[in-house]
C-alpha atoms as a PDB file:
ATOM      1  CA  UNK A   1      35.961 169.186 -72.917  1.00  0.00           C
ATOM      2  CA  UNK A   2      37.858 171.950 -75.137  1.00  0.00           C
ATOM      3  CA  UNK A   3      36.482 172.374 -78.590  1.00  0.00           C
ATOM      4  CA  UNK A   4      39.871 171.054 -80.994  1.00  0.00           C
ATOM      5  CA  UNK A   5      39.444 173.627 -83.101  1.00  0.00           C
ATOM      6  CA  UNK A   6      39.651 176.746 -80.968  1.00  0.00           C
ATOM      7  CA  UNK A   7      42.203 179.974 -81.609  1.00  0.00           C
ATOM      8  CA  UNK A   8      44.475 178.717 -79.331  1.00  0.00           C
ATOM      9  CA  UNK A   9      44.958 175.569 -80.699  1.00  0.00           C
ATOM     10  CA  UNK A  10      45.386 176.968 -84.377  1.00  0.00           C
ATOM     11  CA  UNK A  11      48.345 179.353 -83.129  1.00  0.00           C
ATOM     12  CA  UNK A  12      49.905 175.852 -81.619  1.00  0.00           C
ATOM     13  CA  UNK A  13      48.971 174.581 -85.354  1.00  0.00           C
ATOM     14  CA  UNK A  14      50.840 176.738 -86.697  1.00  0.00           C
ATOM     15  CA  UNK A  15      54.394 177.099 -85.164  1.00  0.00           C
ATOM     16  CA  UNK A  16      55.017 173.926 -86.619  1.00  0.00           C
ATOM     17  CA  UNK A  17      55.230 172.943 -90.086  1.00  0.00           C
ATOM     18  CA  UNK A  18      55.115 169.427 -91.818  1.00  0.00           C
ATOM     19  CA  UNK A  19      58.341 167.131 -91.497  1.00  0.00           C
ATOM     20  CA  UNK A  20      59.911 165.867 -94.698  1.00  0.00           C
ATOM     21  CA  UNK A  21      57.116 168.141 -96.845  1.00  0.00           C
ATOM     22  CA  UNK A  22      60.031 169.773 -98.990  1.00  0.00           C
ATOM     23  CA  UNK A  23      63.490 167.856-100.163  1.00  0.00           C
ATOM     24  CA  UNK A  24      65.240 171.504 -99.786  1.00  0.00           C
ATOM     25  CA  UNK A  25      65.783 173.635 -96.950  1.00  0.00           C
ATOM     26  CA  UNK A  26      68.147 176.466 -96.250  1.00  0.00           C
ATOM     27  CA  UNK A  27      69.205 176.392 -92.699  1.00  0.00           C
ATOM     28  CA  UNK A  28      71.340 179.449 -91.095  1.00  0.00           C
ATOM     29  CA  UNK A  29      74.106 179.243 -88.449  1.00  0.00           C
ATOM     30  CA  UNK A  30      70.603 179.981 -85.179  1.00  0.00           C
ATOM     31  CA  UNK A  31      69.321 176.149 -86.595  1.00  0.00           C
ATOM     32  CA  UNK A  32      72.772 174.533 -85.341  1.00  0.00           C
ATOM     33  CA  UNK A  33      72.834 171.677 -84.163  1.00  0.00           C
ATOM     34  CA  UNK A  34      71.361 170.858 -87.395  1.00  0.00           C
ATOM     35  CA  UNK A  35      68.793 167.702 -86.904  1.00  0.00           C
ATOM     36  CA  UNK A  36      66.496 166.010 -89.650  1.00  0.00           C
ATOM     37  CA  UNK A  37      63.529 166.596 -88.900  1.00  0.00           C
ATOM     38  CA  UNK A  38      64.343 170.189 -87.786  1.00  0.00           C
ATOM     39  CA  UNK A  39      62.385 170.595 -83.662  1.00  0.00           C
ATOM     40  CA  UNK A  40      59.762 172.983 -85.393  1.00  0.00           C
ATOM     41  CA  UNK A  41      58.371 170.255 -87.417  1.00  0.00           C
ATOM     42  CA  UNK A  42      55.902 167.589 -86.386  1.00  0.00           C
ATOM     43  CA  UNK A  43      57.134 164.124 -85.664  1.00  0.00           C
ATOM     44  CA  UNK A  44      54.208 162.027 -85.603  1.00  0.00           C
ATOM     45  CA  UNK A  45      54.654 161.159 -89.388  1.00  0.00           C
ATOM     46  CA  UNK A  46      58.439 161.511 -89.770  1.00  0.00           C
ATOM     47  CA  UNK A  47      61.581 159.007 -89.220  1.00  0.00           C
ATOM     48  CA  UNK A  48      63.647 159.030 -85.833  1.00  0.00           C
ATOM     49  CA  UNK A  49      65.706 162.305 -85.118  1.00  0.00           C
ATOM     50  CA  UNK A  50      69.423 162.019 -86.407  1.00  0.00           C
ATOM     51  CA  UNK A  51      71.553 164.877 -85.915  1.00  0.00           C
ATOM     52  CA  UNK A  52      73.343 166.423 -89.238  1.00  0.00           C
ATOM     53  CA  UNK A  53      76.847 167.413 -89.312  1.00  0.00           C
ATOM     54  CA  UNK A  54      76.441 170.632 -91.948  1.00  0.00           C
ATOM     55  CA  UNK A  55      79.378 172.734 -90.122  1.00  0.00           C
ATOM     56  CA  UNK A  56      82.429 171.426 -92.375  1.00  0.00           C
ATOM     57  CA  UNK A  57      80.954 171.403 -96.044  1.00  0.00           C
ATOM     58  CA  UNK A  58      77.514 173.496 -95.920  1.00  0.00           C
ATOM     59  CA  UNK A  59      75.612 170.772 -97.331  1.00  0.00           C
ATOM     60  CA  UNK A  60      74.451 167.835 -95.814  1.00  0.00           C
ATOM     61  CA  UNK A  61      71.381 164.943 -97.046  1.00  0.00           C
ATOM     62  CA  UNK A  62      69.338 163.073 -94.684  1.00  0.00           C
ATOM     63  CA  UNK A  63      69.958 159.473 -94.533  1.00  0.00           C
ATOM     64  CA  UNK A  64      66.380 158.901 -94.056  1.00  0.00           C
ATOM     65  CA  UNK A  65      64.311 160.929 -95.769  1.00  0.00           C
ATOM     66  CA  UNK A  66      66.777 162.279 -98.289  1.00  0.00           C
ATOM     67  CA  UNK A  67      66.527 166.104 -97.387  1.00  0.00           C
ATOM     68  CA  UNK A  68      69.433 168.347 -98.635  1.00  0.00           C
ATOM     69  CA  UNK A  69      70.234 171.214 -96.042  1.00  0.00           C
ATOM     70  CA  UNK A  70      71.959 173.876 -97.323  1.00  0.00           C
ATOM     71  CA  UNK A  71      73.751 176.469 -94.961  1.00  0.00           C
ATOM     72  CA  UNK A  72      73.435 179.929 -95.820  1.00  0.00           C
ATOM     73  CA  UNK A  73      75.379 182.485 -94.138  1.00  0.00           C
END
């Protein structure tokens, strides 16, 4: 059995970064469709995936975890 803790694993570590760790993120026009969590963070400790509708105001909160997303340009 693979050791857990080998180099390949740590790269897979680190393309993803904790859901719901910061209550502020700045999102660009690439992240669209905008979803809470975002697909590069983990899910195993987050709430369900609910899509965001940012387009029409640039700001948006999560109705779960209370995020803002702010659209910068």
């Amino acid at each position: 059995m693979p050791s857990p803790n080998t180099a390949a694993d740590a790269l897979t570590r680190k393309r993803y970064v904790q859901a719901n760790a910061e209550k502020c993120y700045e999102v660009s026009r690439d992240d669209l469709p905008l979803s809470c969590p975002m697909p590069n963070m983990t899910l195993w400790n987050s709430h369900p995936r609910v899509y965001l509708p940012i387009e029409a105001t640039g700001r948006v909160k999560c109705p779960y975890c209370g995020a803002d997303y702010i659209l910068k340009d």
